[in-house]
C-alpha atoms as a PDB file:
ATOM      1  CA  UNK A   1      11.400  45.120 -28.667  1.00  0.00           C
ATOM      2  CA  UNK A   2       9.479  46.251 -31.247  1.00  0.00           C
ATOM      3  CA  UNK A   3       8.419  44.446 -34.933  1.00  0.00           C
ATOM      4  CA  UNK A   4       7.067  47.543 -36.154  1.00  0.00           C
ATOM      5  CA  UNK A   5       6.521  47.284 -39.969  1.00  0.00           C
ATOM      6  CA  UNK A   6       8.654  50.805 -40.121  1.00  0.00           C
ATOM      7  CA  UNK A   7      11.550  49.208 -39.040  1.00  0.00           C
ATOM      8  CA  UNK A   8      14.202  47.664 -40.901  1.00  0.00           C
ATOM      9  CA  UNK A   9      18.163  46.199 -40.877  1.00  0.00           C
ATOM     10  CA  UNK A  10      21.055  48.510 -41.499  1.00  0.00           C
ATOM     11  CA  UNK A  11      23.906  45.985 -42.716  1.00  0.00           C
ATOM     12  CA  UNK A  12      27.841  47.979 -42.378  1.00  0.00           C
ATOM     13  CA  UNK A  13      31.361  46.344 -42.332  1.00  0.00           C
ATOM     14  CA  UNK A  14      31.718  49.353 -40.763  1.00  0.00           C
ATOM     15  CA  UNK A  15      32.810  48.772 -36.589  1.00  0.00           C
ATOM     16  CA  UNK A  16      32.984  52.544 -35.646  1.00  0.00           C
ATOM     17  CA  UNK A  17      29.414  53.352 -37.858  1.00  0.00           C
ATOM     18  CA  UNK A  18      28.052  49.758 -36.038  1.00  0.00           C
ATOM     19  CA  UNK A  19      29.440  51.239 -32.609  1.00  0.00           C
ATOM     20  CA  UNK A  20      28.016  54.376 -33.242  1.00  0.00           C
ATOM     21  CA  UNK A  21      24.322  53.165 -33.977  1.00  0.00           C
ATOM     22  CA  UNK A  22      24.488  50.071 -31.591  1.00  0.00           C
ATOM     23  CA  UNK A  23      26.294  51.444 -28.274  1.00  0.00           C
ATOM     24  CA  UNK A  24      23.288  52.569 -26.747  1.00  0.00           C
ATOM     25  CA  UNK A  25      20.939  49.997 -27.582  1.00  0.00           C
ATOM     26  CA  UNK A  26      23.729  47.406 -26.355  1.00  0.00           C
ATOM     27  CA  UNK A  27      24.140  49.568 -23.111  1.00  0.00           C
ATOM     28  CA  UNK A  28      20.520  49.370 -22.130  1.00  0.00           C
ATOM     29  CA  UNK A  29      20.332  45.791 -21.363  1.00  0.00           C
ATOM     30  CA  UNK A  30      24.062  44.919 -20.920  1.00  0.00           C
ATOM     31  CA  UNK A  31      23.619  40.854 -19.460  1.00  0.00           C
ATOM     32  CA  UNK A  32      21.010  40.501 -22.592  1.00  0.00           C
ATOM     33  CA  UNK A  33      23.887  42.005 -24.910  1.00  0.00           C
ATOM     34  CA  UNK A  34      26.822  40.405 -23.104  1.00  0.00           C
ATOM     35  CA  UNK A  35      28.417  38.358 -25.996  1.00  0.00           C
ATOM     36  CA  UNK A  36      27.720  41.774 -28.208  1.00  0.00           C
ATOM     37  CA  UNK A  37      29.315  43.618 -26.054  1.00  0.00           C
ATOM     38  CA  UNK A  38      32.361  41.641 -25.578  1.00  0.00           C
ATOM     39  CA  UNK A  39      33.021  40.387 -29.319  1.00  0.00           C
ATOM     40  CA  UNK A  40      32.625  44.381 -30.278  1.00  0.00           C
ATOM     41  CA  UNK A  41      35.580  45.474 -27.270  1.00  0.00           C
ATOM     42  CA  UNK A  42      37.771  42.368 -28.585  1.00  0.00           C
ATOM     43  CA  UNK A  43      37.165  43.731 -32.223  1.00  0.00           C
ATOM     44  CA  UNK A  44      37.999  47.242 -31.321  1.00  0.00           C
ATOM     45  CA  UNK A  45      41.610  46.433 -28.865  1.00  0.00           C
ATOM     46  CA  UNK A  46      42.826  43.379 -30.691  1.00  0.00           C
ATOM     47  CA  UNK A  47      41.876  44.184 -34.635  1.00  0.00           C
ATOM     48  CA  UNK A  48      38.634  43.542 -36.825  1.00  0.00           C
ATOM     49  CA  UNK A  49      40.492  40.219 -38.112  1.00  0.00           C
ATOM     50  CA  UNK A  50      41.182  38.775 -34.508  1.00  0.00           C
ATOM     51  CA  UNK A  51      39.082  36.154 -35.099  1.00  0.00           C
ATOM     52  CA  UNK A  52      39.817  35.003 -38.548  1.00  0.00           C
ATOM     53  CA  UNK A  53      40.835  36.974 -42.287  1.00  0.00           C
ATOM     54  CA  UNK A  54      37.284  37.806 -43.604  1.00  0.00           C
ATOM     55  CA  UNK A  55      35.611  40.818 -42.562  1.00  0.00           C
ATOM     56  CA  UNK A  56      33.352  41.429 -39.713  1.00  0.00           C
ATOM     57  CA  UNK A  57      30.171  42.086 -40.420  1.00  0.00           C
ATOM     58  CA  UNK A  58      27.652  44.237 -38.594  1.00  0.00           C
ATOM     59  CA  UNK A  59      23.666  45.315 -38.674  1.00  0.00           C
ATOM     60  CA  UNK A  60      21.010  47.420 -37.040  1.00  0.00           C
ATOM     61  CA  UNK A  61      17.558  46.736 -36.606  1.00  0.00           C
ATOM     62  CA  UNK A  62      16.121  50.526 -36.152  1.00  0.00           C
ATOM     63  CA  UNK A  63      12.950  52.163 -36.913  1.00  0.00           C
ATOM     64  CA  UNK A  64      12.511  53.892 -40.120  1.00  0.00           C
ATOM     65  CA  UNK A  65       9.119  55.694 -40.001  1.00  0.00           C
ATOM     66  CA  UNK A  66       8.756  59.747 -39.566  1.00  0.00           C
ATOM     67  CA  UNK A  67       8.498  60.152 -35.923  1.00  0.00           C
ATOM     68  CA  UNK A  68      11.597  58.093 -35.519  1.00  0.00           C
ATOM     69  CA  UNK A  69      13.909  60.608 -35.522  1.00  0.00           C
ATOM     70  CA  UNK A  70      17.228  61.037 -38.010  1.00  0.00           C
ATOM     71  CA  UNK A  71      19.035  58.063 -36.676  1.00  0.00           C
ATOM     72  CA  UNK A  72      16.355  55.985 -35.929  1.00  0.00           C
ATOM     73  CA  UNK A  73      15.469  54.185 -32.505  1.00  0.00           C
ATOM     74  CA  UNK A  74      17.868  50.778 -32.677  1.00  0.00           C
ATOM     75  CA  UNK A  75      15.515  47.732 -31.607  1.00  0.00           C
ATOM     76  CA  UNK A  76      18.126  45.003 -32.552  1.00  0.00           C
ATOM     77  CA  UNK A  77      21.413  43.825 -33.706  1.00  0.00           C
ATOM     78  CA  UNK A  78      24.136  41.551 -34.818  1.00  0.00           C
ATOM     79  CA  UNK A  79      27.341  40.867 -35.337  1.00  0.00           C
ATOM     80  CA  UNK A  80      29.441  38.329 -37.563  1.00  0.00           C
ATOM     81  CA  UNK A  81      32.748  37.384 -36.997  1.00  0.00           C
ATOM     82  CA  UNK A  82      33.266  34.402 -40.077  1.00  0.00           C
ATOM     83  CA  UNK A  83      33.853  31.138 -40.338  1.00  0.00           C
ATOM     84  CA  UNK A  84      31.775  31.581 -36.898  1.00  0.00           C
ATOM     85  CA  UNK A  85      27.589  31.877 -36.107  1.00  0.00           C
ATOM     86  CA  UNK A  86      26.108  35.043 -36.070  1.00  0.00           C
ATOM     87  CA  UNK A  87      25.579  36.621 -32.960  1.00  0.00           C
ATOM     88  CA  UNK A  88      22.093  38.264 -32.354  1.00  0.00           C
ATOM     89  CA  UNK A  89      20.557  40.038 -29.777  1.00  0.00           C
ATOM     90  CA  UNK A  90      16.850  39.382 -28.942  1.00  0.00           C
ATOM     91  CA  UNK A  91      14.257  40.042 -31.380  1.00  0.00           C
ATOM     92  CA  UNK A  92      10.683  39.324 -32.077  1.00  0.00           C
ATOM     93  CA  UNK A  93      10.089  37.055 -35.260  1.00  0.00           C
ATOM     94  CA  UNK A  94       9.276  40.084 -37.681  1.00  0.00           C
ATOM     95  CA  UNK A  95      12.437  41.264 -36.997  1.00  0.00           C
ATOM     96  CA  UNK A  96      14.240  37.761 -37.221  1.00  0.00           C
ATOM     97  CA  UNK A  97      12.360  36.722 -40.855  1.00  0.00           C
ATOM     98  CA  UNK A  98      13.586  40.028 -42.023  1.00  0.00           C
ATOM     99  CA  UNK A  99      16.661  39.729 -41.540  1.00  0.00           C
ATOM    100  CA  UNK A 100      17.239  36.105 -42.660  1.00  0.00           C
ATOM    101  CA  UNK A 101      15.264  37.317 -45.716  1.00  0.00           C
ATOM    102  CA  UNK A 102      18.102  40.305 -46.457  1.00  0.00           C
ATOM    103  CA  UNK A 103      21.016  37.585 -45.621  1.00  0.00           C
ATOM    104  CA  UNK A 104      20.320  35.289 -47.537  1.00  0.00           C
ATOM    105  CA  UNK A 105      20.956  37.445 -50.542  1.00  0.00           C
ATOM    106  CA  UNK A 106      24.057  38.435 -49.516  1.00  0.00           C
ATOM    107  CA  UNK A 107      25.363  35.812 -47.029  1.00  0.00           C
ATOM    108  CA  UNK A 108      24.438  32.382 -48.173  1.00  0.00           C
ATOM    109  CA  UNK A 109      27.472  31.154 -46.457  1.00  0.00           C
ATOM    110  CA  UNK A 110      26.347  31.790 -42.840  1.00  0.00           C
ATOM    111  CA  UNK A 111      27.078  29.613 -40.812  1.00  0.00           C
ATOM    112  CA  UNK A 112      24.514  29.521 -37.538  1.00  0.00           C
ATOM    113  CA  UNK A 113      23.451  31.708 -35.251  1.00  0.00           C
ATOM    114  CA  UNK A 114      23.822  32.341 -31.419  1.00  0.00           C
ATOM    115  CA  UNK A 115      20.816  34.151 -29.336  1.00  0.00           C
ATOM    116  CA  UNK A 116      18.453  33.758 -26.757  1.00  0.00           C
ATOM    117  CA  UNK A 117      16.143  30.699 -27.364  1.00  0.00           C
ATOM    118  CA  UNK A 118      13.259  31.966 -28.976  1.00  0.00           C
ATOM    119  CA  UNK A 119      15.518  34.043 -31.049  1.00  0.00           C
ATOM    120  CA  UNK A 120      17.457  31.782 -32.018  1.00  0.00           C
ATOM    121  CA  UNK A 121      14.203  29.476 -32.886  1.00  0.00           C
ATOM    122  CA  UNK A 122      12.989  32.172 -35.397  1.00  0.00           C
ATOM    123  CA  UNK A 123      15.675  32.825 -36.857  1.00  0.00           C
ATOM    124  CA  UNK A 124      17.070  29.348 -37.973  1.00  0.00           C
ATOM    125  CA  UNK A 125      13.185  28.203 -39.624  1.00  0.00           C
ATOM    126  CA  UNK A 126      13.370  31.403 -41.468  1.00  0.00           C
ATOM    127  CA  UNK A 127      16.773  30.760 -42.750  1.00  0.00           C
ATOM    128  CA  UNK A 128      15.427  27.070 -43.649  1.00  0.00           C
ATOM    129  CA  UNK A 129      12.682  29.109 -45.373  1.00  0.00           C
ATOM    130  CA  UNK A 130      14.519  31.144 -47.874  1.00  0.00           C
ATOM    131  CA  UNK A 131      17.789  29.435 -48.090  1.00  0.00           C
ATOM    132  CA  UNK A 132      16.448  25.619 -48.158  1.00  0.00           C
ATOM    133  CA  UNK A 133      19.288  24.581 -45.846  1.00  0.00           C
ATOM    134  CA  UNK A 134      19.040  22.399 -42.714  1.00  0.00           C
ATOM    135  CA  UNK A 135      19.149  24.454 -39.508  1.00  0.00           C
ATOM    136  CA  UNK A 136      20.040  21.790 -36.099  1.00  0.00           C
ATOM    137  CA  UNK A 137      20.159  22.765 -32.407  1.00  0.00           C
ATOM    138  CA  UNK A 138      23.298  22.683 -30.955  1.00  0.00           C
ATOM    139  CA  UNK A 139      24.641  24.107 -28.240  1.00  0.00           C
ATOM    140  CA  UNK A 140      21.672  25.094 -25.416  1.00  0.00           C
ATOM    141  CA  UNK A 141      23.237  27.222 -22.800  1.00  0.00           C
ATOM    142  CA  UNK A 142      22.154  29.558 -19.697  1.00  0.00           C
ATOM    143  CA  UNK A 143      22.943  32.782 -18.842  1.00  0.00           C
ATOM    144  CA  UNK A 144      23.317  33.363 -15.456  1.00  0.00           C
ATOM    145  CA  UNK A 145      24.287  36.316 -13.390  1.00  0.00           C
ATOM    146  CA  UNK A 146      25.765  36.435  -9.478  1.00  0.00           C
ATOM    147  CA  UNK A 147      23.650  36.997  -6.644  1.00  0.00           C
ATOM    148  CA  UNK A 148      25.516  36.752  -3.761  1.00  0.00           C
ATOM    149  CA  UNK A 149      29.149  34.558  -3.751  1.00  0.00           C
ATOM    150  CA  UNK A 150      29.055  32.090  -1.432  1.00  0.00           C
ATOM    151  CA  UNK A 151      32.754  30.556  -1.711  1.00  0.00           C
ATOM    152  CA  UNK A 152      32.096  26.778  -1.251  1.00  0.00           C
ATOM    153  CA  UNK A 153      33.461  24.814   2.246  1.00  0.00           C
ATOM    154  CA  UNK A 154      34.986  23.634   2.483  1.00  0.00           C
ATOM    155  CA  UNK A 155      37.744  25.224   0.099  1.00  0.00           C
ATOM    156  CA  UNK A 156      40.512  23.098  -1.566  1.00  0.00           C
ATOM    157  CA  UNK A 157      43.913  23.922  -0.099  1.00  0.00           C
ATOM    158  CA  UNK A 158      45.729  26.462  -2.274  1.00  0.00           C
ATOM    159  CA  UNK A 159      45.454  29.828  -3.253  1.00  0.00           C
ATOM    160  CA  UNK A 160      44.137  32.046  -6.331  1.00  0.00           C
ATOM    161  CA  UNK A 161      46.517  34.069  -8.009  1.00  0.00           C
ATOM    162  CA  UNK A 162      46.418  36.104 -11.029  1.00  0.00           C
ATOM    163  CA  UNK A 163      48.023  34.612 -14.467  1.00  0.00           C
ATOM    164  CA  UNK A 164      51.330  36.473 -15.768  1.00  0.00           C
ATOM    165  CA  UNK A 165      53.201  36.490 -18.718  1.00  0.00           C
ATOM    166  CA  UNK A 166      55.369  33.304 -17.375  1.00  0.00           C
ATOM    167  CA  UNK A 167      52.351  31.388 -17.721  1.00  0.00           C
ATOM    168  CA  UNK A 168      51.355  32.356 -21.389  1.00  0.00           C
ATOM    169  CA  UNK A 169      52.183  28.670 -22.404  1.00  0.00           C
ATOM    170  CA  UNK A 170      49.835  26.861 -19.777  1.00  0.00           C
ATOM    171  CA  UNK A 171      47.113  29.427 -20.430  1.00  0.00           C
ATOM    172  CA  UNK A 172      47.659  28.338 -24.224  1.00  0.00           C
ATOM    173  CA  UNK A 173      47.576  24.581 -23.647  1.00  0.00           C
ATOM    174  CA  UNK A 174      44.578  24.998 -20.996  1.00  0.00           C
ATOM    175  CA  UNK A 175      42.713  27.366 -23.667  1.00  0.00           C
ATOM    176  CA  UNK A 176      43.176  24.281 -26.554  1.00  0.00           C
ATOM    177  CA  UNK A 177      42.502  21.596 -24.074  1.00  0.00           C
ATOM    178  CA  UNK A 178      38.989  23.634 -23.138  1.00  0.00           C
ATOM    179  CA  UNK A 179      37.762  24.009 -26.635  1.00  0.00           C
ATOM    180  CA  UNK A 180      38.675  20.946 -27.541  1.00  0.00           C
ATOM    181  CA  UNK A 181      37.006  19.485 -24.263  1.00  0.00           C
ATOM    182  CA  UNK A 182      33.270  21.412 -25.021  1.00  0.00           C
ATOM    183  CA  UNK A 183      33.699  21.073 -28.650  1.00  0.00           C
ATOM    184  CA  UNK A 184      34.034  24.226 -30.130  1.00  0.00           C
ATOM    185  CA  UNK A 185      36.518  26.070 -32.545  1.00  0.00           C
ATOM    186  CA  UNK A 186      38.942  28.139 -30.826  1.00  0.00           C
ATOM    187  CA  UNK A 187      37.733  32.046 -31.595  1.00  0.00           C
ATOM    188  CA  UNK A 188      41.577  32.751 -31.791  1.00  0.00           C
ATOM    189  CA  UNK A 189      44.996  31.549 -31.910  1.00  0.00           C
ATOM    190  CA  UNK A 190      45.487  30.485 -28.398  1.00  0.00           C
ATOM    191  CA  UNK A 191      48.858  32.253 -27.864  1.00  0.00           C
ATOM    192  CA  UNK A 192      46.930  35.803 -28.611  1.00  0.00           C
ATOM    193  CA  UNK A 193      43.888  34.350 -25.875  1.00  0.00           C
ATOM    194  CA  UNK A 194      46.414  34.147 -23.442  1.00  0.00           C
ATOM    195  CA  UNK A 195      47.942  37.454 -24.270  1.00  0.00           C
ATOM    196  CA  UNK A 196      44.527  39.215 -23.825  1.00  0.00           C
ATOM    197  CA  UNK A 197      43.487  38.161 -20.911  1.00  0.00           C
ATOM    198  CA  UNK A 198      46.634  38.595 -19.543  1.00  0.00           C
ATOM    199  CA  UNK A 199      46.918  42.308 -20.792  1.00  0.00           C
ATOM    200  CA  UNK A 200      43.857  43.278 -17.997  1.00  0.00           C
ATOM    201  CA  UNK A 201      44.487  40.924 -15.082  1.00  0.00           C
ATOM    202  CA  UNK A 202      41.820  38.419 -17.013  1.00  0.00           C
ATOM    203  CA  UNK A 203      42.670  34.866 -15.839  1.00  0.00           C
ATOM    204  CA  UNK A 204      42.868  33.636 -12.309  1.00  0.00           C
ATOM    205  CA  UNK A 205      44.564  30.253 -11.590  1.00  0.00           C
ATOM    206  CA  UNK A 206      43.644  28.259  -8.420  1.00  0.00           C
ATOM    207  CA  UNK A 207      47.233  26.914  -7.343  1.00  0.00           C
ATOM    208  CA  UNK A 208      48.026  23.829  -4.418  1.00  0.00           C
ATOM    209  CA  UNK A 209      49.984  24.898  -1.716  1.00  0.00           C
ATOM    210  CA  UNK A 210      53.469  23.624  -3.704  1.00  0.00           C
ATOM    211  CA  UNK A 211      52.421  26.321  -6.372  1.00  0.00           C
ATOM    212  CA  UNK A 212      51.286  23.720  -9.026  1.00  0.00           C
ATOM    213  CA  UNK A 213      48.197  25.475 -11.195  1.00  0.00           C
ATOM    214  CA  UNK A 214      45.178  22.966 -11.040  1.00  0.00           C
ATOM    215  CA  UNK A 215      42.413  25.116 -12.694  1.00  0.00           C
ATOM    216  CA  UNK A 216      42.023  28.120 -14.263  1.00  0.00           C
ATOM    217  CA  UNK A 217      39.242  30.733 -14.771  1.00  0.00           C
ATOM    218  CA  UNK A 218      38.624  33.998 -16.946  1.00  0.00           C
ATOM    219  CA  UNK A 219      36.928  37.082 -17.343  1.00  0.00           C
ATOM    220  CA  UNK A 220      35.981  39.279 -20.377  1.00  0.00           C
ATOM    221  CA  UNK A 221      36.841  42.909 -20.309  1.00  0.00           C
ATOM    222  CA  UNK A 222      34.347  45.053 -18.428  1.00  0.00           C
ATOM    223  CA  UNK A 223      31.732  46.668 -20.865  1.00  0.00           C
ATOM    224  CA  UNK A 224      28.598  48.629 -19.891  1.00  0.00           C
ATOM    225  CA  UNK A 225      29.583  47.930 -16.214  1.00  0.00           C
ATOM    226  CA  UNK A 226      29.279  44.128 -16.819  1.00  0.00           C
ATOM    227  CA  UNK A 227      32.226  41.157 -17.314  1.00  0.00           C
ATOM    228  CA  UNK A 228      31.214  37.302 -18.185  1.00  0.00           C
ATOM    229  CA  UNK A 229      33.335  34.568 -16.620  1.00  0.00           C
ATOM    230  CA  UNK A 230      34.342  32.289 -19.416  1.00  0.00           C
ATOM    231  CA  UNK A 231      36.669  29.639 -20.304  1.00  0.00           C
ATOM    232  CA  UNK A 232      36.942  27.533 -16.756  1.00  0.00           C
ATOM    233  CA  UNK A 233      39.177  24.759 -17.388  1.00  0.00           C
ATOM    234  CA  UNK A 234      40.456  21.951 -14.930  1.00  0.00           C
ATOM    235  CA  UNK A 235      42.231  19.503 -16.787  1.00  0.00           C
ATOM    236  CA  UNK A 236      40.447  16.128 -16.597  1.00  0.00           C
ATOM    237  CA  UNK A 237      43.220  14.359 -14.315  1.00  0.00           C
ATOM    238  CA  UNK A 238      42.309  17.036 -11.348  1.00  0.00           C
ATOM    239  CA  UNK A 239      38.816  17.435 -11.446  1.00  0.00           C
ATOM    240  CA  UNK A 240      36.250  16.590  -9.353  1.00  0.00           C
ATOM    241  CA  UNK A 241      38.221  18.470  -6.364  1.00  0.00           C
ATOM    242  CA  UNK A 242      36.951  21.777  -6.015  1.00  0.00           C
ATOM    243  CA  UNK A 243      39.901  23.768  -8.189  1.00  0.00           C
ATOM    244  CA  UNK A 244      36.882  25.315 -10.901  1.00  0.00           C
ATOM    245  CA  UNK A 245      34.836  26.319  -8.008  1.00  0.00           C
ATOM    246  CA  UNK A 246      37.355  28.361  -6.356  1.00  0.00           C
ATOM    247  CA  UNK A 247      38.542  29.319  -9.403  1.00  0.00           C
ATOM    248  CA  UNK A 248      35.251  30.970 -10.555  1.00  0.00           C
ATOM    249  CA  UNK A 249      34.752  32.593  -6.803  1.00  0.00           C
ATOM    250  CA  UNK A 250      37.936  33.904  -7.027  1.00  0.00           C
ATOM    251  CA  UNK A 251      37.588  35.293 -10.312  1.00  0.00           C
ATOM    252  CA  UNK A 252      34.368  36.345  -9.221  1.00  0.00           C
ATOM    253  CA  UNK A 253      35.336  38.354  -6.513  1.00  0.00           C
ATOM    254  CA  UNK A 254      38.032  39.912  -8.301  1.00  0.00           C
ATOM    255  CA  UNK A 255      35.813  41.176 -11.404  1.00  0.00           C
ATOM    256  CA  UNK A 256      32.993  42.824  -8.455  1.00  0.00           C
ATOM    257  CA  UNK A 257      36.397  44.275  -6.656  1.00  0.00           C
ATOM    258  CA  UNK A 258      37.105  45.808  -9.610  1.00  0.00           C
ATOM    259  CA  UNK A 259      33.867  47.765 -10.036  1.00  0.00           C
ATOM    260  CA  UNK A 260      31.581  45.291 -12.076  1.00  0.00           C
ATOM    261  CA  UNK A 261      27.971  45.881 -11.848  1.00  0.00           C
ATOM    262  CA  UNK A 262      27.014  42.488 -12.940  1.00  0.00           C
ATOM    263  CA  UNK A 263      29.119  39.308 -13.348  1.00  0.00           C
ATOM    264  CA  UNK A 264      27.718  36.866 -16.055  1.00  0.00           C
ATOM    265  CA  UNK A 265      28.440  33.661 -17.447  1.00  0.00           C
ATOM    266  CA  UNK A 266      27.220  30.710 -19.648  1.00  0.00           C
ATOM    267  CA  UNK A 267      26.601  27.286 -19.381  1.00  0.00           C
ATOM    268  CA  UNK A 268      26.043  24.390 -21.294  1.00  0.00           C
ATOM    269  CA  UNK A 269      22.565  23.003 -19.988  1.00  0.00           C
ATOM    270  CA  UNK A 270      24.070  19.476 -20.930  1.00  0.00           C
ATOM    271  CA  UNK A 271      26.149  19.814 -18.235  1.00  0.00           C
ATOM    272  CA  UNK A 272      24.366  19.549 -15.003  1.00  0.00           C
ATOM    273  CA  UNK A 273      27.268  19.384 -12.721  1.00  0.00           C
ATOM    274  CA  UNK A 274      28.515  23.022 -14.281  1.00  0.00           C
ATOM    275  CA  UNK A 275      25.078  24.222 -13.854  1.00  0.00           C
ATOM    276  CA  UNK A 276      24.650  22.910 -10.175  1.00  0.00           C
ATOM    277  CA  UNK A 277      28.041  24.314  -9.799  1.00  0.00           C
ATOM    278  CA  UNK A 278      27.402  28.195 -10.372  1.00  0.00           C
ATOM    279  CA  UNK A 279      24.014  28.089  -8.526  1.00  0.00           C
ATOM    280  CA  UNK A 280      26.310  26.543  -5.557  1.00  0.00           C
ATOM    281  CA  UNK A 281      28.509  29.680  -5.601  1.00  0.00           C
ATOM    282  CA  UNK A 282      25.999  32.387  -5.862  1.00  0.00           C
ATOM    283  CA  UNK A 283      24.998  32.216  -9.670  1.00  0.00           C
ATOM    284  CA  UNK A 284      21.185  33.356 -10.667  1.00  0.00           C
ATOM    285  CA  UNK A 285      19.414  31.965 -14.044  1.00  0.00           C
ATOM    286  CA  UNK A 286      18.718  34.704 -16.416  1.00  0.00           C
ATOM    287  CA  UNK A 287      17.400  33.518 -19.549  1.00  0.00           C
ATOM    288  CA  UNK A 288      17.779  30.434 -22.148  1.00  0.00           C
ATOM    289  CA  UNK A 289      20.282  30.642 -25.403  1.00  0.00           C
ATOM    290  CA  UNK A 290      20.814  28.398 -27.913  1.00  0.00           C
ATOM    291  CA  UNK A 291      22.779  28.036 -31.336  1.00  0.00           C
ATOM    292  CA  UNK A 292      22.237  26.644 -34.756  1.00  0.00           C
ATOM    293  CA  UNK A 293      23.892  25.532 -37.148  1.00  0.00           C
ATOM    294  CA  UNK A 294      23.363  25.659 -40.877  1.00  0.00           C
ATOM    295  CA  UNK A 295      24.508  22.947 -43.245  1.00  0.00           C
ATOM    296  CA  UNK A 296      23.445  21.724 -47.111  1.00  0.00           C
END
């Protein structure tokens, strides 16, 4: 990644133009890019206002000098989905006080951002700089990536399946129940979650023997050859009994059967027993993320 002076942020509302820029840059380090890469497929099957009414918004970080060539070499980007934090992909801190410096004209309203830590970092004391708001640390996660599954022993009785249509009100409940269990906003109406995921084979549920689902894990859609488990969910009256962790093998084994490259996913570094978890079953640490978030 490059801070060279000649290069600077190309801000469009435009998906397709941002697509057209971004795709390769995105492409060439697809478990850096993940949540890029999966935000821009949502935005481009489900709608640009799947994730609330005001517009997307998009930018380019790409070199502007002579020898860059008519496009311009793409070193970085972003992507906004409001009311929620900007996602951005790594940068160095030239390239993070820049931009904070253009959106802050334009976008006083932002409301945090999501990146790898030092990222992240730069970003949020420039944004204190020139907008004289208070950036804290939230959420610290962990990307990881699999290694080699090792299903854990031994397993809990049951079976995986894959979720149908006749369970678009658990996945609904379970999908409420989650974000309201880690804290976060729901990124869409729950009904339309379940929908998605259903639409590609996206959530596995770990079932008992009787049939009764106990735990439920999901994939994103497969983008530059990599998918990112997210959203595991056992409610809290069944946990502690192995139904996430053969959830997430299952799920797991599914998204490599399918073709994957890579399979990703995130965790909260609060959490130690997610964390221990994923390592368990065959996940590798990556790199560090973290978000802000901007008040006053």
């Amino acid at each position: 990644m490059s801070t060279d002076s000649r290069s600077s942020w190309q801000l469009t509302h435009d998906l397709d133009a941002f697509h057209a820029r971004a795709a390769d840059f995105l492409r060439s380090e697809p478990a850096l890019h993940t949540a890029l890469l999966s935000v821009t497929d949502t935005l481009r099957v489900q709608g640009l206002h799947v994730y609330g009414e005001e517009a997307p918004h998009f930018g380019t970080y790409a070199d502007t000098g002579a020898d860059a060539g008519a496009a311009g070499r793409v070193r970085g980007a972003f992507l906004r989905t409001p009311p929620y934090p900007m996602t951005l992909s790594p940068v160095g801190p030239e390239a993070a006080e820049a931009l904070a410096r253009q959106l802050a004209a334009t976008t006083p309203d932002l409301s945090g951002v999501a990146a790898a830590r030092e990222t992240a970092e730069a970003f949020a004391r420039a944004w204190e700089k020139h907008t004289g708001v208070t950036a804290t640390l939230g959420t610290r996660q962990r990307l990881y990536r699999l290694d080699t599954l090792t299903p854990p022993e031994p397993a809990p009785p049951g079976r995986a399946r894959v979720a149908a249509e006749g369970d678009l009100d658990l996945l609904a409940r379970w999908y409420r129940e989650f974000c309201e269990a880690v804290g976060q906003r729901p990124g869409m109406d729950a009904g339309e979650w379940g929908k998605s995921r259903i639409s590609y084979g996206g959530v596995t549920l770990w079932e008992t023997p009787d049939g009764t689902p106990t735990a439920m894990a999901s994939v994103t859609r497969r983008a530059a050859g990599q998918v990112r488990v997210a959203t595991v969910y056992t409610p809290a009256a069944l946990r502690g009994r192995g139904y996430a962790g053969a959830a997430t093998v299952a799920v797991s084994r599914a998204a490599l059967d399918a073709g994957a490259g890579e399979v990703l996913l995130f965790t909260d570094l609060a959490n130690p027993t997610s964390n221990g978890l994923y390592q368990r079953i065959g996940y590798r640490p990556v790199r560090d993320f973290a978000q802000y978030d901007f008040s006053g």
